[in-house]
N, C-alpha and C. Protein backbone atom coordinates (compact mmCIF):
# COMPACT_ATOMS: atom_id res chain seq x y z
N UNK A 1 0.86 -1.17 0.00
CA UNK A 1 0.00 0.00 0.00
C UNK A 1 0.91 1.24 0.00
N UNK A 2 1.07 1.93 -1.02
CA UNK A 2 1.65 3.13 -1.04
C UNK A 2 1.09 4.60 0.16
N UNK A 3 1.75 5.48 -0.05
CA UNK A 3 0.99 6.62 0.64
C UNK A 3 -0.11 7.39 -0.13
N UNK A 4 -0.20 7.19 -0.80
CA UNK A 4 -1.29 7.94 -2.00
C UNK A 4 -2.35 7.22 -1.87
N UNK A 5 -2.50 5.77 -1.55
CA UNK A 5 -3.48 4.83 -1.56
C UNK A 5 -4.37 4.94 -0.40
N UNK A 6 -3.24 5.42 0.69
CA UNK A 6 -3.24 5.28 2.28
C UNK A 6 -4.32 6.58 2.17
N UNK A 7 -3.70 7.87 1.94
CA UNK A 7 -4.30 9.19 1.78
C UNK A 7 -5.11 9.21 1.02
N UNK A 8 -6.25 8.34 0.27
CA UNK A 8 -7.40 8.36 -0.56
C UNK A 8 -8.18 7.51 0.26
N UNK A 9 -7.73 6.33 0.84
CA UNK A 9 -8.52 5.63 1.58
C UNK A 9 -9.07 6.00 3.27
N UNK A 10 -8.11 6.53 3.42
CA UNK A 10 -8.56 7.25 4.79
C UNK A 10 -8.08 8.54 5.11
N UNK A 11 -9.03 9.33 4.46
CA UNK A 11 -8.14 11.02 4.50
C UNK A 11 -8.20 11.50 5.56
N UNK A 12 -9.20 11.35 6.70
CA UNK A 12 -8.64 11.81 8.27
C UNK A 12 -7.57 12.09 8.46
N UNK A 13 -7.28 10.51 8.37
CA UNK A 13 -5.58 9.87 8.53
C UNK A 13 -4.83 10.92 7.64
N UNK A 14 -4.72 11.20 6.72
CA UNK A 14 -3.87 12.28 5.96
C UNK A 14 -4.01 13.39 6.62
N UNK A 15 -4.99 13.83 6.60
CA UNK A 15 -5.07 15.35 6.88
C UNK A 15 -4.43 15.42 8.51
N UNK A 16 -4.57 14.35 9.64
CA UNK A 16 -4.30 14.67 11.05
C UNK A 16 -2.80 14.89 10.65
N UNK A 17 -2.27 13.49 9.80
CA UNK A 17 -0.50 13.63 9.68
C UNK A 17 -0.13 15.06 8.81
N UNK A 18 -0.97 15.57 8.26
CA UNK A 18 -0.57 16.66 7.39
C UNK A 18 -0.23 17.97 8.62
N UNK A 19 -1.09 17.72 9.51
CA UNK A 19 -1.22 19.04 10.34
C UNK A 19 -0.12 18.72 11.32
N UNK A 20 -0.01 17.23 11.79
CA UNK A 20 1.26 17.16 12.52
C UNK A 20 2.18 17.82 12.20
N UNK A 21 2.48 17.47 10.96
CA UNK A 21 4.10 17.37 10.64
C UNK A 21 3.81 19.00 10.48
N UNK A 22 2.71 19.76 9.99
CA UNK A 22 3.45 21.48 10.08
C UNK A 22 3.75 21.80 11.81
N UNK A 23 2.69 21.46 12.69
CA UNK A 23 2.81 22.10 14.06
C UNK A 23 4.37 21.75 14.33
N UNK A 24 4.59 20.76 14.44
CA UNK A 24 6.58 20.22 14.17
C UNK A 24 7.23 20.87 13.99
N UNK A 25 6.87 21.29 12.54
CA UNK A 25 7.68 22.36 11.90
C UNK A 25 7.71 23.55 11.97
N UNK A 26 6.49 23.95 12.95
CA UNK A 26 6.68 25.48 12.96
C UNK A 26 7.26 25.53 14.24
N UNK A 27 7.36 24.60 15.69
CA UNK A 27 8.07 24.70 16.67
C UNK A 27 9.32 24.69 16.54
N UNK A 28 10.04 23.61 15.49
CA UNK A 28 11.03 23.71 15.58
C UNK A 28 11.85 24.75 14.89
N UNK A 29 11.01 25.53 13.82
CA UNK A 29 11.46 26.46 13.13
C UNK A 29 11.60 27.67 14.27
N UNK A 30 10.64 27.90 15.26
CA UNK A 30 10.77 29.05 16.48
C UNK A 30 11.73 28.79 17.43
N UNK A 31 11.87 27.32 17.46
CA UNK A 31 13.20 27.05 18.94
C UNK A 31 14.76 27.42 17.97
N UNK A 32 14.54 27.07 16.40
CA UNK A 32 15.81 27.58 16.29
C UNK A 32 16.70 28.73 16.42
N UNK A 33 17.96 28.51 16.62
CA UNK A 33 18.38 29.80 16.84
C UNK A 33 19.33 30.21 15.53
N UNK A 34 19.30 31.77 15.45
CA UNK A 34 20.14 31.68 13.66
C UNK A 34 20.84 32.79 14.49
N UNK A 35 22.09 32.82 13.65
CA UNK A 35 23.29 34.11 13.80
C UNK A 35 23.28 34.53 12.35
N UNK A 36 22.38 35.68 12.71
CA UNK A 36 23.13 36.62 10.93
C UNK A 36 24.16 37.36 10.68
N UNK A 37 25.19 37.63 12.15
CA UNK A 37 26.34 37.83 11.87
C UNK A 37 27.19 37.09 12.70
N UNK A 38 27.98 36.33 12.64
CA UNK A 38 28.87 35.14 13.32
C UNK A 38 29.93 36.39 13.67
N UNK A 39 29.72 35.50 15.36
CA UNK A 39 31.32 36.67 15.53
C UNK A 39 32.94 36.02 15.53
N UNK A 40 32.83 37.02 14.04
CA UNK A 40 34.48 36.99 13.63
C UNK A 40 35.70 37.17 14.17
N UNK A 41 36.81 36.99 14.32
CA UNK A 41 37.61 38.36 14.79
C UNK A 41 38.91 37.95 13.66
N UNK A 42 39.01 39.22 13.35
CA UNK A 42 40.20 39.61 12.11
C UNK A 42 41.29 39.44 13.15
N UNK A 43 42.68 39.00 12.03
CA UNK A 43 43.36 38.99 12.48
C UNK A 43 43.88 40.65 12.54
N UNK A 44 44.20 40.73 13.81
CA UNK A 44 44.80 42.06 14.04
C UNK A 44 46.05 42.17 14.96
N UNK A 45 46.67 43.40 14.16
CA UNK A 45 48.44 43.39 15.27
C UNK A 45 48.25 44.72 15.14
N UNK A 46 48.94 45.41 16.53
CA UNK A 46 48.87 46.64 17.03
C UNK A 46 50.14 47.24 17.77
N UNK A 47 51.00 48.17 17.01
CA UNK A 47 51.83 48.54 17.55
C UNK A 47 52.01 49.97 17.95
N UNK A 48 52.54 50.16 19.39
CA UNK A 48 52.48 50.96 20.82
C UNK A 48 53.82 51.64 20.90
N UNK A 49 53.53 52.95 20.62
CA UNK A 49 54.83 53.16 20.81
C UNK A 49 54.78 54.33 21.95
N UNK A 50 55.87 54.95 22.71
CA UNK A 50 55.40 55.45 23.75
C UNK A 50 57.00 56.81 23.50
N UNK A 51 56.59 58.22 23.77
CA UNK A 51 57.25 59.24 23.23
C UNK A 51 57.08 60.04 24.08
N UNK A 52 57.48 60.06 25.29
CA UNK A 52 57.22 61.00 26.74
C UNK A 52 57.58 62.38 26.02
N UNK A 53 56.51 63.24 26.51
CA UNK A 53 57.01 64.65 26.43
C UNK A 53 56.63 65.70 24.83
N UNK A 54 56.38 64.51 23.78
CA UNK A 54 55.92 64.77 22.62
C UNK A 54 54.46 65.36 22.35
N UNK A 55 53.95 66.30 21.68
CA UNK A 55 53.12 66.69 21.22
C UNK A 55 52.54 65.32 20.53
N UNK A 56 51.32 65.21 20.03
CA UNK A 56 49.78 64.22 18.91
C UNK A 56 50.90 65.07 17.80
N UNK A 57 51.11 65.85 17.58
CA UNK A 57 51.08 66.53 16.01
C UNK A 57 53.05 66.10 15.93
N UNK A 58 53.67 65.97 17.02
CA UNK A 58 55.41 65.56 16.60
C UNK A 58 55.30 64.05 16.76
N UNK A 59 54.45 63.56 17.54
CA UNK A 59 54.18 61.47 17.40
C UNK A 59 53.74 61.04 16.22
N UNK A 60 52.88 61.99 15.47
CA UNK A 60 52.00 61.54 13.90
C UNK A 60 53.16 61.76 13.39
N UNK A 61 53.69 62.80 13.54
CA UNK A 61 54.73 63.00 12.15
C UNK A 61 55.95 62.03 12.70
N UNK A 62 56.65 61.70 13.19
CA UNK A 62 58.05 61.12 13.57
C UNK A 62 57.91 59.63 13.91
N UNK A 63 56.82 59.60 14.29
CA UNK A 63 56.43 57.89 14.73
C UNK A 63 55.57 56.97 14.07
N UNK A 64 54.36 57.78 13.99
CA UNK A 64 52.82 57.11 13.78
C UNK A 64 53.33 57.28 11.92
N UNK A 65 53.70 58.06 11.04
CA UNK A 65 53.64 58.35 10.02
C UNK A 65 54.76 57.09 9.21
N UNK A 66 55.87 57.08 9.89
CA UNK A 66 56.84 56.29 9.45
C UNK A 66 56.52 55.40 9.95
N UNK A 67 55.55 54.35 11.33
CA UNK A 67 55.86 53.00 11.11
C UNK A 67 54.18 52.89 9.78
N UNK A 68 53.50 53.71 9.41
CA UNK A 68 52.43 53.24 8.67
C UNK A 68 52.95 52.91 7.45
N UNK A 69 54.20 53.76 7.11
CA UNK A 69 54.67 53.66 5.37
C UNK A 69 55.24 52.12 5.38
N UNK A 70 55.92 51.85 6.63
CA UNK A 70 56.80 50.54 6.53
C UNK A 70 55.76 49.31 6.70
N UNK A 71 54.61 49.47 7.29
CA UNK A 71 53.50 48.49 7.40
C UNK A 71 52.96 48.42 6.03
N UNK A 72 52.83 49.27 5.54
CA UNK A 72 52.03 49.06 4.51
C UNK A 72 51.95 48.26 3.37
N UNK A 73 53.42 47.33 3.20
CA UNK A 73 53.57 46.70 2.30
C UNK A 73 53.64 45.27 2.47
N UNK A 74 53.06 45.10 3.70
CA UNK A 74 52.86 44.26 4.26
C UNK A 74 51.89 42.96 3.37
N UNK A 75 52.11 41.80 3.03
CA UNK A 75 50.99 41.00 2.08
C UNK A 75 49.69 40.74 3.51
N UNK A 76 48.59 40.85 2.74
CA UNK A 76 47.57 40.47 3.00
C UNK A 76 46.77 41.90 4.30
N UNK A 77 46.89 42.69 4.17
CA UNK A 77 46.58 43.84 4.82
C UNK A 77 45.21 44.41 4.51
N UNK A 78 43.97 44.99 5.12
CA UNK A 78 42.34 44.26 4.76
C UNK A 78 43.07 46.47 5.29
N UNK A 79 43.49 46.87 6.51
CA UNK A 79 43.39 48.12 6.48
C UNK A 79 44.03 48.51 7.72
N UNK A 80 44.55 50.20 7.64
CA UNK A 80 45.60 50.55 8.54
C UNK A 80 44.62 51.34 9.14
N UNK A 81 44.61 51.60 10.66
CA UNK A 81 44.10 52.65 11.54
C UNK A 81 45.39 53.00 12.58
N UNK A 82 45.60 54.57 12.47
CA UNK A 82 45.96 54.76 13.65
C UNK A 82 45.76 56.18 14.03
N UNK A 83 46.40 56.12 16.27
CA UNK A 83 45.71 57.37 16.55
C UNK A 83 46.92 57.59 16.80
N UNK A 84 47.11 59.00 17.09
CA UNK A 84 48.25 59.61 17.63
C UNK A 84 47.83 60.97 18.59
N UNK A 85 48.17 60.36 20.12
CA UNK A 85 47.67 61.25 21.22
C UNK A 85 49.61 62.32 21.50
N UNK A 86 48.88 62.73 22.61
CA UNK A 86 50.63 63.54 23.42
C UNK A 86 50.89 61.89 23.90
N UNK A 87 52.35 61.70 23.55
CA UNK A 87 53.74 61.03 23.80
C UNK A 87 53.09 59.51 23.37
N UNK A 88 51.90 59.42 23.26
CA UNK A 88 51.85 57.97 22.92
C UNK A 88 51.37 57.64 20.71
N UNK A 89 52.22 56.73 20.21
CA UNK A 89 51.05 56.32 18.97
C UNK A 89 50.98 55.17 18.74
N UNK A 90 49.76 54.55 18.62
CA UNK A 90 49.27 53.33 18.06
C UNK A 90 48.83 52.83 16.77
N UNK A 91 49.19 52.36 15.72
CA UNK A 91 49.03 51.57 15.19
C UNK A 91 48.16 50.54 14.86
N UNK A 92 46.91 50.08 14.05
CA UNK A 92 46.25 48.53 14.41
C UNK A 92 46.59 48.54 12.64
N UNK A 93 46.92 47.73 12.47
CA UNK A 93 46.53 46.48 11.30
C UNK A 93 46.09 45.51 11.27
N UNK A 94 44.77 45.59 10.41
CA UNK A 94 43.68 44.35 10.06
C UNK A 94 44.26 43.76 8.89
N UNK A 95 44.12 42.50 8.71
CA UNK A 95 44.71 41.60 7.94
C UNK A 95 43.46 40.70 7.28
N UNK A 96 43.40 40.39 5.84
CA UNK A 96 42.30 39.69 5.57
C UNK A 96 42.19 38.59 6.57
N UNK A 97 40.46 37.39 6.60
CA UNK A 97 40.15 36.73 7.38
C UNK A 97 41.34 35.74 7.20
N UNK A 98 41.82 35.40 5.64
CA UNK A 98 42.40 34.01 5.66
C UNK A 98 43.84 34.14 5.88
N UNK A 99 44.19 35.22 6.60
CA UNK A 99 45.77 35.36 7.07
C UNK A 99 46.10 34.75 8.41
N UNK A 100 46.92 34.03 8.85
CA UNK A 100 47.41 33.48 10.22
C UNK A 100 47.93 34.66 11.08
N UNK A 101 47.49 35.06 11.71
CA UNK A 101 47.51 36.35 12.56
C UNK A 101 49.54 35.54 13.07
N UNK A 102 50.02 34.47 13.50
CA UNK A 102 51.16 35.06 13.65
C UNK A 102 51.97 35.08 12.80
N UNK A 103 51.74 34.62 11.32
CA UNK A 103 52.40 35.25 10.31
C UNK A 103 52.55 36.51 10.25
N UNK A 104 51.19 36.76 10.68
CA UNK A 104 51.15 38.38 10.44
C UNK A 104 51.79 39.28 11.32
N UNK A 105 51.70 38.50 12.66
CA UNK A 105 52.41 39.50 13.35
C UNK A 105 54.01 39.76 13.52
N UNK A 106 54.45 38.51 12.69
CA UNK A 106 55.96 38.17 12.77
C UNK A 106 56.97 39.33 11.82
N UNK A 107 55.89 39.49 10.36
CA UNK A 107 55.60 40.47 9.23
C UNK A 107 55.95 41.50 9.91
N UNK A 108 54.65 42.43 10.90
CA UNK A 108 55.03 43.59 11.19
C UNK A 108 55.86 43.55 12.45
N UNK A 109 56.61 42.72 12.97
CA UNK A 109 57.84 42.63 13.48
C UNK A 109 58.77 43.40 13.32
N UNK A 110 59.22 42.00 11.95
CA UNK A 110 60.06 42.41 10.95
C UNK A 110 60.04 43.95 10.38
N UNK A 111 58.83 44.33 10.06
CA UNK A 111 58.81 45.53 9.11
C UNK A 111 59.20 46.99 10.02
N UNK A 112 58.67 46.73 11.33
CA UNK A 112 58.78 47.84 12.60
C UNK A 112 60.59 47.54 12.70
N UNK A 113 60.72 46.88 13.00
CA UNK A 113 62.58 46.34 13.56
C UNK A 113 63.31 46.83 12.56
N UNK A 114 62.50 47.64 10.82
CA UNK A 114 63.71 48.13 9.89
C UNK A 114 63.59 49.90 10.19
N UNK A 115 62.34 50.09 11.12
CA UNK A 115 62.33 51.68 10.73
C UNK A 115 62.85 51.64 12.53
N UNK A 116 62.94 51.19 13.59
CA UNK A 116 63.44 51.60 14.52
C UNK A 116 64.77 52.54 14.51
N UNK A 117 65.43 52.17 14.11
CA UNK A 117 66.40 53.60 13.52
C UNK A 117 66.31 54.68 13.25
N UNK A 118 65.31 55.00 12.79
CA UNK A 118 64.57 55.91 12.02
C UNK A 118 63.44 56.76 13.18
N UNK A 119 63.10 56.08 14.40
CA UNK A 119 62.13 56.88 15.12
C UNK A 119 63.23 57.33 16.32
N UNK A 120 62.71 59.02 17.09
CA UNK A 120 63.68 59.50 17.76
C UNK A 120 64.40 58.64 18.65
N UNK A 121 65.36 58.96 19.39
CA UNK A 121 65.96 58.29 20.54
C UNK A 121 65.43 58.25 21.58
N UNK A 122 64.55 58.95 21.98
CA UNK A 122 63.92 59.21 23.04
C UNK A 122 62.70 58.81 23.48
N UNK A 123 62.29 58.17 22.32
CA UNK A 123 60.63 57.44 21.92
C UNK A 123 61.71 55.96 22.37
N UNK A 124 60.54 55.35 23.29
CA UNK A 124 60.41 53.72 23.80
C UNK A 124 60.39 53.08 22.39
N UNK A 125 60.93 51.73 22.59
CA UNK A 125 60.98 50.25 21.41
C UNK A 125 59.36 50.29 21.12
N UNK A 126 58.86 49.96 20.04
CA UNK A 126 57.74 50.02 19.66
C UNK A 126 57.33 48.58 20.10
N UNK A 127 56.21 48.12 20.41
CA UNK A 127 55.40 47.41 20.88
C UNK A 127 54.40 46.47 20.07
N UNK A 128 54.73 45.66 19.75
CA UNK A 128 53.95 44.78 19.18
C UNK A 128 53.12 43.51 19.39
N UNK A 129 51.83 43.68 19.57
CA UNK A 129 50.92 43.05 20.31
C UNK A 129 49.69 42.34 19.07
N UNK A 130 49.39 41.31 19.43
CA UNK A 130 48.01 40.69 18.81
C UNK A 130 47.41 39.94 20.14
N UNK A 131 46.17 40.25 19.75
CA UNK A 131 44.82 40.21 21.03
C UNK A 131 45.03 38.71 21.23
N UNK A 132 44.58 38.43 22.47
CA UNK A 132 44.64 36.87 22.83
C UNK A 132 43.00 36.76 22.59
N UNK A 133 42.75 35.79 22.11
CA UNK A 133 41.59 34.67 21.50
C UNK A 133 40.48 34.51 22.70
N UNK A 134 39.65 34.99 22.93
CA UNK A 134 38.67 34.76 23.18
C UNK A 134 37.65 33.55 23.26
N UNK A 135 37.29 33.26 24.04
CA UNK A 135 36.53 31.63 24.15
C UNK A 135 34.81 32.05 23.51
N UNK A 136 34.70 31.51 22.77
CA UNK A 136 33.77 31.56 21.97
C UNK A 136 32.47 30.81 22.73
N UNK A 137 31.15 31.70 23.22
CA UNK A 137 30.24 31.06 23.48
C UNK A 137 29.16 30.16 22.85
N UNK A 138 28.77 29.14 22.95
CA UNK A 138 27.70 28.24 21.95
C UNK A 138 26.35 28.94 21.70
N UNK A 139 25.63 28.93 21.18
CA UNK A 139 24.13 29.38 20.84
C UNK A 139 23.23 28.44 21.40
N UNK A 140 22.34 28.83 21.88
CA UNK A 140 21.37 28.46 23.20
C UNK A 140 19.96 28.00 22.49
């Protein structure tokens, strides 16, 4: 006996299973839970440099300006932000998703360790940091 046979011969029977299977489906469609934006995190490296006594406008120009030119040629770079306050400048570089953040950070290592020469004597070793990883919570 097929289902077509079943559902002509006793359509109760069809119609009760018809309504089952939506009430089913509409509970389980409401208990699900959806993420329309998954949280990402880019790889990012951020370098700190520290310039006691300096003006925002002599840290942009002498610090913040020269390590951005030397970052910049960096492979796989998504975008440069930085601020430059009195005596301190920071640096962040975002790196596309499919870059290994410590490739990346090894990169602007390297690339900071060629302009250190180049920033005053009096400005601190520049600082190079990537965020520690976060424990990712499950969906409920």
């Amino acid at each position: 006996m097929t289902l077509s046979d079943l559902s002509v011969r006793r359509p109760v029977f069809a119609a009760v299973a018809a309504i089952i299977l939506c009430v089913v489906g509409i509970a389980a469609f409401t208990t699900l839970s959806v993420r329309e934006l998954p949280s990402v995190d880019p790889p990012v490296v951020s370098v700190s440099t520290t310039y006691r006594g300096a003006s925002a406008e002599v840290v942009e120009e002498r610090i913040t300006q020269v390590i951005e030119r030397q970052v910049a040629g960096i492979q796989g770079i998504d975008r440069v932000n930085s601020t430059s306050r009195d005596g301190v400048s920071r640096v962040n570089v975002s790196f596309t998703l499919n870059r290994n953040l410590d490739a990346a950070a090894n990169d602007v290592r390297d690339a900071v360790s060629r302009v250190t020469s180049q920033l005053p004597n009096q400005a601190d070793p520049p600082q190079i940091a990537k965020p520690t990883p976060t424990p990712r919570r499950s969906c409920s």
